[in-house]
N, C-alpha and C. Protein backbone atom coordinates (compact mmCIF):
# COMPACT_ATOMS: atom_id res chain seq x y z
N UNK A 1 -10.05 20.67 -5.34
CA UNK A 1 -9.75 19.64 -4.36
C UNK A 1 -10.92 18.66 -4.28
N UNK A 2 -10.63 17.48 -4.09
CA UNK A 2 -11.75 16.34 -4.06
C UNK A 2 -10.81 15.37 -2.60
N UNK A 3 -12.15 15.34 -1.98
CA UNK A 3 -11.83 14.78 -0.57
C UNK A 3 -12.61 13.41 -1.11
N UNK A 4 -12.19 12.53 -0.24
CA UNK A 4 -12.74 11.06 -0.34
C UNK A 4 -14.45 10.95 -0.51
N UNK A 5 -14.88 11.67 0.91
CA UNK A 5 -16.51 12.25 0.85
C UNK A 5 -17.29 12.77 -0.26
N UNK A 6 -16.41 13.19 -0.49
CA UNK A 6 -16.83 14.49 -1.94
C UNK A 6 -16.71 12.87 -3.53
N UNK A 7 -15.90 12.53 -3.66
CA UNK A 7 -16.03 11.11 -4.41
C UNK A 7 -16.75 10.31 -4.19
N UNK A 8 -17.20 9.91 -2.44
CA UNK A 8 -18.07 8.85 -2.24
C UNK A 8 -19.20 8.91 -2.95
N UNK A 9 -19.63 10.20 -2.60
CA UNK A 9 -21.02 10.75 -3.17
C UNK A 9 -20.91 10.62 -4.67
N UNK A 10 -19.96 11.05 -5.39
CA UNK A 10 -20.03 10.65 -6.94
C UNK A 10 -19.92 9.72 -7.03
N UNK A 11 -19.31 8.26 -6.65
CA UNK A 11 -19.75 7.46 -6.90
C UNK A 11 -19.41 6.56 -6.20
N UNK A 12 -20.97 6.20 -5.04
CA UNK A 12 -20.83 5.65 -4.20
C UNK A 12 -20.57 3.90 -4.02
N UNK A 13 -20.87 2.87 -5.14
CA UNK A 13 -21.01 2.04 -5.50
C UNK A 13 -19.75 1.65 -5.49
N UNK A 14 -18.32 2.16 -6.42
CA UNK A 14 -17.29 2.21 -7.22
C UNK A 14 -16.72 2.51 -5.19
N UNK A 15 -16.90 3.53 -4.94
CA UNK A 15 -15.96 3.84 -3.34
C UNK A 15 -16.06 2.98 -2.59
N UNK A 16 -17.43 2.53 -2.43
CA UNK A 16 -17.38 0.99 -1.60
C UNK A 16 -16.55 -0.27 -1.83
N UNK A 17 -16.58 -0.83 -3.37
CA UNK A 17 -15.20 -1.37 -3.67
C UNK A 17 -13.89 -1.50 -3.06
N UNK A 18 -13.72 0.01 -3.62
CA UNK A 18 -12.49 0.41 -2.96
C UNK A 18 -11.86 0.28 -1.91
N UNK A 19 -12.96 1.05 -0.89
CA UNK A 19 -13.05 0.72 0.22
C UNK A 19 -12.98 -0.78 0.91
N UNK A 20 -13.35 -1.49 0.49
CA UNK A 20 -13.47 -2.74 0.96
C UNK A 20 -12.26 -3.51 0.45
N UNK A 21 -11.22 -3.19 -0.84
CA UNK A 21 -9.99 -3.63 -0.68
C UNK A 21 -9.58 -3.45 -0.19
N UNK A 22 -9.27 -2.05 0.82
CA UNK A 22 -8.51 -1.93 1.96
C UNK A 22 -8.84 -1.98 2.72
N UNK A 23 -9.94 -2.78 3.20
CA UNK A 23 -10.67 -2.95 4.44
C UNK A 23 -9.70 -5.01 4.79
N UNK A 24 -9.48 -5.26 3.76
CA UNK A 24 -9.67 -6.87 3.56
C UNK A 24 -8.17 -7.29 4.75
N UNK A 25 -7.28 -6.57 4.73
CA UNK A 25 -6.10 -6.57 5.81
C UNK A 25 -5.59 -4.91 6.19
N UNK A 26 -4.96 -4.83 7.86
CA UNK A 26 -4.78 -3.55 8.31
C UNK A 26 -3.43 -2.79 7.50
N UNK A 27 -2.89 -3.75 6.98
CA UNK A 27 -1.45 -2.50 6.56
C UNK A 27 -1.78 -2.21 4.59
N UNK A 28 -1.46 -1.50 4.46
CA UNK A 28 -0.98 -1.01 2.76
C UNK A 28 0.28 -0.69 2.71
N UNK A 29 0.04 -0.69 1.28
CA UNK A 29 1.55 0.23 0.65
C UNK A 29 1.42 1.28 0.92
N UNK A 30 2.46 2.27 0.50
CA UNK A 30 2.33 3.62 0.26
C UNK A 30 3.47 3.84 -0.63
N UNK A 31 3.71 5.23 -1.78
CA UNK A 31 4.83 5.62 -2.56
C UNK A 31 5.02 7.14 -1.87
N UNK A 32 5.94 7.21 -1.95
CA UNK A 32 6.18 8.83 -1.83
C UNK A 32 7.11 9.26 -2.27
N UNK A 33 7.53 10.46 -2.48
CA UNK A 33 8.76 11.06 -3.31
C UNK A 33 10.18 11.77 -2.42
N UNK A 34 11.07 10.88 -2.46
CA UNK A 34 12.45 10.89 -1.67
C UNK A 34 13.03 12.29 -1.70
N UNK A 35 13.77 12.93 -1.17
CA UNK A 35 14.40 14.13 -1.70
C UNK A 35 15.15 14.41 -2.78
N UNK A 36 15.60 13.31 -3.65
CA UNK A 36 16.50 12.54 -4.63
C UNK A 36 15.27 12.89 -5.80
N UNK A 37 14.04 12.67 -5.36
CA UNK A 37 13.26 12.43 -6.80
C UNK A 37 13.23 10.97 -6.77
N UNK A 38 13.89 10.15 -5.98
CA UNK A 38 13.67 8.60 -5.89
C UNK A 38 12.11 8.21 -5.13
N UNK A 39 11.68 7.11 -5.79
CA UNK A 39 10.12 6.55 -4.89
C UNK A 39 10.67 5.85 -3.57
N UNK A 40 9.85 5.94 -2.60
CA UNK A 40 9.88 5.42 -1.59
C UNK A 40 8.66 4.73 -0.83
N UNK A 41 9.33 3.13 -0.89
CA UNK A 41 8.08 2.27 -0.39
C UNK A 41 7.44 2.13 0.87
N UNK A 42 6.28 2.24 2.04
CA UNK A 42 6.37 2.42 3.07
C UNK A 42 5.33 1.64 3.08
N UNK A 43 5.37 0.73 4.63
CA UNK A 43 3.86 0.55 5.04
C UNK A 43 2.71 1.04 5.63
N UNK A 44 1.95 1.06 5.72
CA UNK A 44 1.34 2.24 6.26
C UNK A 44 -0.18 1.63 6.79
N UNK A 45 -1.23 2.22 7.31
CA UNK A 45 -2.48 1.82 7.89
C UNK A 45 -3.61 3.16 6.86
N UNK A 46 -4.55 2.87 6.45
CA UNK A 46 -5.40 3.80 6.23
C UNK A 46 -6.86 3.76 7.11
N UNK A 47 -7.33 5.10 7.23
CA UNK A 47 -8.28 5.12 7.70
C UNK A 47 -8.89 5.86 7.13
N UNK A 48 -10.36 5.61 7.03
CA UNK A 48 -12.10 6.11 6.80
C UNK A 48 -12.54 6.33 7.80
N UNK A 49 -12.51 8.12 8.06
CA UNK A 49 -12.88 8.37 9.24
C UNK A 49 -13.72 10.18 8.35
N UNK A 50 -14.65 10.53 9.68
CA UNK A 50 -14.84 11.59 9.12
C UNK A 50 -15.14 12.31 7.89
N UNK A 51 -15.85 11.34 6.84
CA UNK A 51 -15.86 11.84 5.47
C UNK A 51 -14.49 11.81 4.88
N UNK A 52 -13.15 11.61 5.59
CA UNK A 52 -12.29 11.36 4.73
C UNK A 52 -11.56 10.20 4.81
N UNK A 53 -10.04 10.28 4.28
CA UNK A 53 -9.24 9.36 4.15
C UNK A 53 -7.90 9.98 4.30
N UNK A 54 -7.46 8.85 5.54
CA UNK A 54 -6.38 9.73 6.48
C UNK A 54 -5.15 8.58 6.30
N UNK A 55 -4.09 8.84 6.74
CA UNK A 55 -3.04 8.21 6.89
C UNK A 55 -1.99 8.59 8.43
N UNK A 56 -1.60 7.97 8.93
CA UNK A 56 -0.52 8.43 10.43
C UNK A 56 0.66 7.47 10.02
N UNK A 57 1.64 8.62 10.66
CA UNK A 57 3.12 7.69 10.67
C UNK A 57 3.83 7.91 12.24
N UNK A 58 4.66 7.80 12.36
CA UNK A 58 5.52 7.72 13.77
C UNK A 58 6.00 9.26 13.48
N UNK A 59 6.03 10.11 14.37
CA UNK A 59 7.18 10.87 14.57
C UNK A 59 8.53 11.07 13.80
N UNK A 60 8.79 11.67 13.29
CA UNK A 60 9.71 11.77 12.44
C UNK A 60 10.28 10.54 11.20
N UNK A 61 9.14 9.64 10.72
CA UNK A 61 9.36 8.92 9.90
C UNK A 61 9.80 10.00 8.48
N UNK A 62 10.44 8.98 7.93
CA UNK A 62 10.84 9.35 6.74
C UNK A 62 9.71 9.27 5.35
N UNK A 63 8.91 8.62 5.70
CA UNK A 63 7.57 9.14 5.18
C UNK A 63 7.17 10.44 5.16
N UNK A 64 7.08 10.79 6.28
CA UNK A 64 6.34 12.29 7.00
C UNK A 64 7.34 12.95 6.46
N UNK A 65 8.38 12.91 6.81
CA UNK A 65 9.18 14.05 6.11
C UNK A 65 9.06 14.47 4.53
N UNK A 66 9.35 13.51 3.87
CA UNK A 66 8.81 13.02 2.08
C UNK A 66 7.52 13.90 2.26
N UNK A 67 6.59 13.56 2.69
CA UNK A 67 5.00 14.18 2.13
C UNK A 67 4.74 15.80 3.02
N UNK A 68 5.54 15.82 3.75
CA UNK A 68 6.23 17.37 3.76
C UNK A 68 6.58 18.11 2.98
N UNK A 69 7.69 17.23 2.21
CA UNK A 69 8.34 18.01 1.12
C UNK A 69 7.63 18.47 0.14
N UNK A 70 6.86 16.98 -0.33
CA UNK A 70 6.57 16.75 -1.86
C UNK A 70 5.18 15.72 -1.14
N UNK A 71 4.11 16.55 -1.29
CA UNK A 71 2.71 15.86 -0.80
C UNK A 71 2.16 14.91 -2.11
N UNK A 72 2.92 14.69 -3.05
CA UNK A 72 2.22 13.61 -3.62
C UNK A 72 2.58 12.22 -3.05
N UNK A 73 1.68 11.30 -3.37
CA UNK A 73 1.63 9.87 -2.80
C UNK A 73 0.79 9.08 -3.57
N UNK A 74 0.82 7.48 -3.45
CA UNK A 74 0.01 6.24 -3.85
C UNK A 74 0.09 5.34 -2.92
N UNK A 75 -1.38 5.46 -2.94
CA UNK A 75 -1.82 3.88 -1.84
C UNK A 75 -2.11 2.54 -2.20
N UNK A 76 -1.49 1.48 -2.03
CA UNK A 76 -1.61 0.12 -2.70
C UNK A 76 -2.60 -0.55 -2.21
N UNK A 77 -3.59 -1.08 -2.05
CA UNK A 77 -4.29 -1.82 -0.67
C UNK A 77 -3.60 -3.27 -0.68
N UNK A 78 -4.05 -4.26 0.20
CA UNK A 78 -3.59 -5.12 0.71
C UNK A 78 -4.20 -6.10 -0.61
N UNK A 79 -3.70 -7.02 -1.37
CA UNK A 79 -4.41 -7.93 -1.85
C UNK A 79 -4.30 -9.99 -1.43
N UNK A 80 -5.26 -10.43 -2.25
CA UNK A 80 -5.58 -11.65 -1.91
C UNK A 80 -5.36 -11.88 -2.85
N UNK A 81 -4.82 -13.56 -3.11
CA UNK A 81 -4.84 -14.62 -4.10
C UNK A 81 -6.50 -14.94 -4.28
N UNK A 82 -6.33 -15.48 -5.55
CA UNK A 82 -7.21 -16.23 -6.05
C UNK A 82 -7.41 -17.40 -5.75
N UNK A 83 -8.55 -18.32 -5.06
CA UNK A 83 -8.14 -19.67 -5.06
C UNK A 83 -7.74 -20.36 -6.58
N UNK A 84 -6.81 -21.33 -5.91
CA UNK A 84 -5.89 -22.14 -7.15
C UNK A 84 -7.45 -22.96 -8.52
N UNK A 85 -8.39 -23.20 -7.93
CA UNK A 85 -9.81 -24.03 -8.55
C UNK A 85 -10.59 -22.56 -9.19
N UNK A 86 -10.08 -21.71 -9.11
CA UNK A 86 -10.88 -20.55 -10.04
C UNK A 86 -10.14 -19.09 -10.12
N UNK A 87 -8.99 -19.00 -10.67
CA UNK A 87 -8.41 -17.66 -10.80
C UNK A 87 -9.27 -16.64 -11.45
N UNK A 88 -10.89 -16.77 -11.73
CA UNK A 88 -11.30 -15.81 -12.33
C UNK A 88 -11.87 -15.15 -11.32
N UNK A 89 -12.20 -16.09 -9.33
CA UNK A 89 -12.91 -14.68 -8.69
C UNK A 89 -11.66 -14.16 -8.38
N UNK A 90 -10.49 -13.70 -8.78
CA UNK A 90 -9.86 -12.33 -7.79
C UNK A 90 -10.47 -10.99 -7.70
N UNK A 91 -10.75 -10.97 -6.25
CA UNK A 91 -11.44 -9.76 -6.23
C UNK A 91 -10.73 -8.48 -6.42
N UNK A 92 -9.63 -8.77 -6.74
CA UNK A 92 -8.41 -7.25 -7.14
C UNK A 92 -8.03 -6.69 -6.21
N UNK A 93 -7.78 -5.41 -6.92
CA UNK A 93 -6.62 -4.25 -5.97
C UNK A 93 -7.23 -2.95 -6.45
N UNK A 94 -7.48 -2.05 -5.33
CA UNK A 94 -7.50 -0.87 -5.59
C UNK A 94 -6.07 0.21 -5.51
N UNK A 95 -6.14 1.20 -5.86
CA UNK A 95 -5.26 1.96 -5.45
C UNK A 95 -5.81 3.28 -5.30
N UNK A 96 -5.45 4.33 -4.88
CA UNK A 96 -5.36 5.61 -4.49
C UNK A 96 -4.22 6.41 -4.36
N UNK A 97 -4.52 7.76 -5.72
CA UNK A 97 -3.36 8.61 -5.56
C UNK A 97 -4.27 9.74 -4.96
N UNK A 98 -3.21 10.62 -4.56
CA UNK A 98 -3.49 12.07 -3.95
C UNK A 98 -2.62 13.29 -3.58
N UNK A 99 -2.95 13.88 -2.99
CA UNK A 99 -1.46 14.69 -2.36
C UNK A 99 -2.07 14.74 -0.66
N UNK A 100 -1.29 14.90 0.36
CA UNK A 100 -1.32 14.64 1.40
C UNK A 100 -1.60 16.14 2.12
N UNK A 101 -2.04 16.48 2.92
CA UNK A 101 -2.22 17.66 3.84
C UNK A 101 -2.33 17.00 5.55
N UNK A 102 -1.44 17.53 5.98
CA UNK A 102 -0.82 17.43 7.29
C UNK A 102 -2.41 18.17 7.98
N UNK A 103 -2.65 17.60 9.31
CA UNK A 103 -3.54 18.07 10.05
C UNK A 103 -3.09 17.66 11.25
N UNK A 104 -3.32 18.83 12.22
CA UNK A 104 -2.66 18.80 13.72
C UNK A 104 -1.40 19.78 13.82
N UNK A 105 -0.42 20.47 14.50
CA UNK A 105 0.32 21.07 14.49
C UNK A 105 1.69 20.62 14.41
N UNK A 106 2.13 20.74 12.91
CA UNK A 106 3.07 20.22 12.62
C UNK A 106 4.48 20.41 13.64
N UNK A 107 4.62 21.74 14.34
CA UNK A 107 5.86 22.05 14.81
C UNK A 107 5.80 21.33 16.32
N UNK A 108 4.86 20.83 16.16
CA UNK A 108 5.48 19.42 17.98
C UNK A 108 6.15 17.96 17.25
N UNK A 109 7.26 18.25 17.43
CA UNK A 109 7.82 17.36 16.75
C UNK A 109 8.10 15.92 17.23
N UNK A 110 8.01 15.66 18.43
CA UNK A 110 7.46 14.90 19.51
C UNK A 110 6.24 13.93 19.22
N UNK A 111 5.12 14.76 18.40
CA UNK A 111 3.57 14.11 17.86
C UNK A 111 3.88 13.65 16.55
N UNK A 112 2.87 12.18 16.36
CA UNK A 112 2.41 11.78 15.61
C UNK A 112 2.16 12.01 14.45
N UNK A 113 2.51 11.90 13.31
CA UNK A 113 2.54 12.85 12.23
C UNK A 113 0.56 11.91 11.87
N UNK A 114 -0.22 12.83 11.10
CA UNK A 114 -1.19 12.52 10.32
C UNK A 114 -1.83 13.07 9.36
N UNK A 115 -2.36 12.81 7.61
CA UNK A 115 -2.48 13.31 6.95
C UNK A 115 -3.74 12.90 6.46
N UNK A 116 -4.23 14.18 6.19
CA UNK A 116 -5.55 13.89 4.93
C UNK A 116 -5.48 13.96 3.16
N UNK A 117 -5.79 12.74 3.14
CA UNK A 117 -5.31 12.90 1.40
C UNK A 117 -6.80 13.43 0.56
N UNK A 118 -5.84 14.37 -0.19
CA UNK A 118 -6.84 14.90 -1.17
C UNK A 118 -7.06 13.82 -2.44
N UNK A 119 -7.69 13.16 -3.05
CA UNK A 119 -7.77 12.35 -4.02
C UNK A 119 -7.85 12.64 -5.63
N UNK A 120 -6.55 12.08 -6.08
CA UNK A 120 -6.53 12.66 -7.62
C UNK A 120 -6.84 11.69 -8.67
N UNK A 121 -6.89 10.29 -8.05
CA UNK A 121 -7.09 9.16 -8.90
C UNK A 121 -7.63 8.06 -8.15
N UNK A 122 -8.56 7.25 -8.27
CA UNK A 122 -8.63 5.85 -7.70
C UNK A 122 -8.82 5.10 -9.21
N UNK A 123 -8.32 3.59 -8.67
CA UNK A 123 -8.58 2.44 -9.54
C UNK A 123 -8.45 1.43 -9.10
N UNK A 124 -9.23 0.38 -9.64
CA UNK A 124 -9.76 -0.86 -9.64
C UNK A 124 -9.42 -1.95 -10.10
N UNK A 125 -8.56 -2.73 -10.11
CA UNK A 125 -8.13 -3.82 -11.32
C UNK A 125 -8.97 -4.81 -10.91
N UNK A 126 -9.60 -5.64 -11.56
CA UNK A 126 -10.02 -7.04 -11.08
C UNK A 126 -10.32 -7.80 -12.34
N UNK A 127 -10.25 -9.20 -12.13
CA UNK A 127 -10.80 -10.31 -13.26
C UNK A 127 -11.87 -9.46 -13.39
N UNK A 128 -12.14 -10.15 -14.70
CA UNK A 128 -13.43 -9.29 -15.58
C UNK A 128 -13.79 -10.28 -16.09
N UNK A 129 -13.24 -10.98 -16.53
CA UNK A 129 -13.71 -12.41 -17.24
C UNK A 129 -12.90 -13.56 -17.45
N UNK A 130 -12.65 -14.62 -17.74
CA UNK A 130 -11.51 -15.79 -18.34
C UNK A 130 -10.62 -15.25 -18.88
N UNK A 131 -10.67 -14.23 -19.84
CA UNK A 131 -9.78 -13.70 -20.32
C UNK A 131 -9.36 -12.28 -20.42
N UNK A 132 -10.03 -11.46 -19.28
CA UNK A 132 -9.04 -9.74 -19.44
C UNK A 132 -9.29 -9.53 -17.81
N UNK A 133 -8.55 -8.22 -17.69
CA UNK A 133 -8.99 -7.61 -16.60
C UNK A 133 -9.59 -6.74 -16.80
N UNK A 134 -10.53 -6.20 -15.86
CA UNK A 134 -11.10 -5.12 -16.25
C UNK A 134 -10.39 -3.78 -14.98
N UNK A 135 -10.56 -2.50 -15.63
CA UNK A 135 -9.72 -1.51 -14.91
C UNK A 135 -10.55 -0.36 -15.01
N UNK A 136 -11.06 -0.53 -14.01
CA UNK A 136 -11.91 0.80 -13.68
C UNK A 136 -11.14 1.85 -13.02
N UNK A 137 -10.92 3.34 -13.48
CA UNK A 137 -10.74 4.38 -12.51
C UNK A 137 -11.51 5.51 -12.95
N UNK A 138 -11.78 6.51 -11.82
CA UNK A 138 -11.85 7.52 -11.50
C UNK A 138 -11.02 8.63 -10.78
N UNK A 139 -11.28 9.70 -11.95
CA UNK A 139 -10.67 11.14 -11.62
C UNK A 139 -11.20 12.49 -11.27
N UNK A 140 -10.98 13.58 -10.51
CA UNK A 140 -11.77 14.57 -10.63
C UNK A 140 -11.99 15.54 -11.98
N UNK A 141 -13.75 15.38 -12.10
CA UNK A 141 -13.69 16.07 -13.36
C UNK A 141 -14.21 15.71 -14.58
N UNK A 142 -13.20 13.94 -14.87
CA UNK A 142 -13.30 13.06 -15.69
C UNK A 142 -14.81 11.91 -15.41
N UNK A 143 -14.55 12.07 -13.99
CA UNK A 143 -15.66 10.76 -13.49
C UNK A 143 -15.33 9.03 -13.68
N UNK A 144 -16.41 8.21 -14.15
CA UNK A 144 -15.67 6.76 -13.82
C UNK A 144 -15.61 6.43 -15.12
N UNK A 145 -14.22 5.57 -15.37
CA UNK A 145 -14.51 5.02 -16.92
C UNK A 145 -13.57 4.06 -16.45
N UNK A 146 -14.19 2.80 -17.74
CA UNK A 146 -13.73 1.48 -17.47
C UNK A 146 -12.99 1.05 -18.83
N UNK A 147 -11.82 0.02 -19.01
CA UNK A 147 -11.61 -0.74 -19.95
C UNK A 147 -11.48 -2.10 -19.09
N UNK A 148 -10.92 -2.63 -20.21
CA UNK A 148 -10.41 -4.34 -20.66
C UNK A 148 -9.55 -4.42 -21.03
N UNK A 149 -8.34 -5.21 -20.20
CA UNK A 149 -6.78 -5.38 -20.87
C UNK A 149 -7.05 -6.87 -20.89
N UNK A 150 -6.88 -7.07 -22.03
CA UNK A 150 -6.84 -8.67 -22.19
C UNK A 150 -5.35 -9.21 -22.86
C-alpha cells in the first residue's frame, strides 16, 4: 500500500505539482466502476489532509456505493487553458489512480460517506516544448519516469 504521504516523501518535488493541479479549482473528476462493469463520471472535491488524500460524497451517492463495491477509481484535476499568445505555458493535468478505503463507520447510513485513497499511479501531462508533451508518472515500486509524445 502507498498512501499519498508515503509518495510525497518519494518524491516530493513531482507531488507538489500534482498537488497544485488540483489545488488550481475546488471540484475534479472522478471514474469509478458501475455494477455493469460500466465507468462512471462524478464530480467530486479532493482533499490533502493528514498525510493523505481523501475524497467525501453525500450519503448514499452512487459514487459511494460503486467504491464500495469495486474500490478502484481515477481522479482528473481541474484544468486551465493556455493563453491564446502562447499555447506552450499549459501548465497541464494531473491525474490520480488508486483504490478507495472507506473511513468512519460505514453502517450509519444517514453519514457522509469519506474515503482514503491508496495511490497506484499519478501523472503529469504538460507542454514540454513547441512540439511534444511531456508525461511524467509515477508508480509504487517503479518510481518516476518521464517521456515525450510528440
Amino acid at each position: 500500500m502507498t498512501w499519498w504521504d508515503e509518495f510525497a516523501v518519494a518524491e516530493p518535488e513531482f507531488a507538489q505539482r500534482v498537488r497544485d493541479r488540483f489545488s488550481i479549482r475546488k471540484h475534479c473528476t472522478m471514474a469509478t466502476v458501475r455494477k455493469n462493469g460500466a465507468p462512471r463520471i462524478s464530480g467530486t472535491e479532493v482533499e490533502f489532509s493528514d498525510g493523505g488524500l481523501f475524497i467525501g460524497s453525500m450519503s448514499g451517492a452512487l459514487k459511494a456505493l460503486d467504491l464500495r463495491r469495486d474500490s478502484r477509481l481515477a481522479l482528473h484535476s481541474p484544468t486551465e487553458d493556455a493563453p491564446e499568445e502562447d499555447q506552450t505555458s499549459w501548465a497541464g493535468e494531473a491525474k490520480i489512480s488508486g483504490l478507495a478505503h472507506e473511513v468512519g463507520d460505514p453502517s450509519k447510513v444517514e453519514e457522509s460517506h469519506r474515503f482514503r485513497i491508496e495511490v497506484t499511479e499519478v501523472v503529469l501531462t504538460r507542454v514540454g516544448g513547441p512540439d511534444h508533451l511531456l508525461i511524467e508518472t509515477w508508480r509504487p515500486g517503479k518510481g518516476l519516469e518521464s517521456r515525450r509524445r510528440y
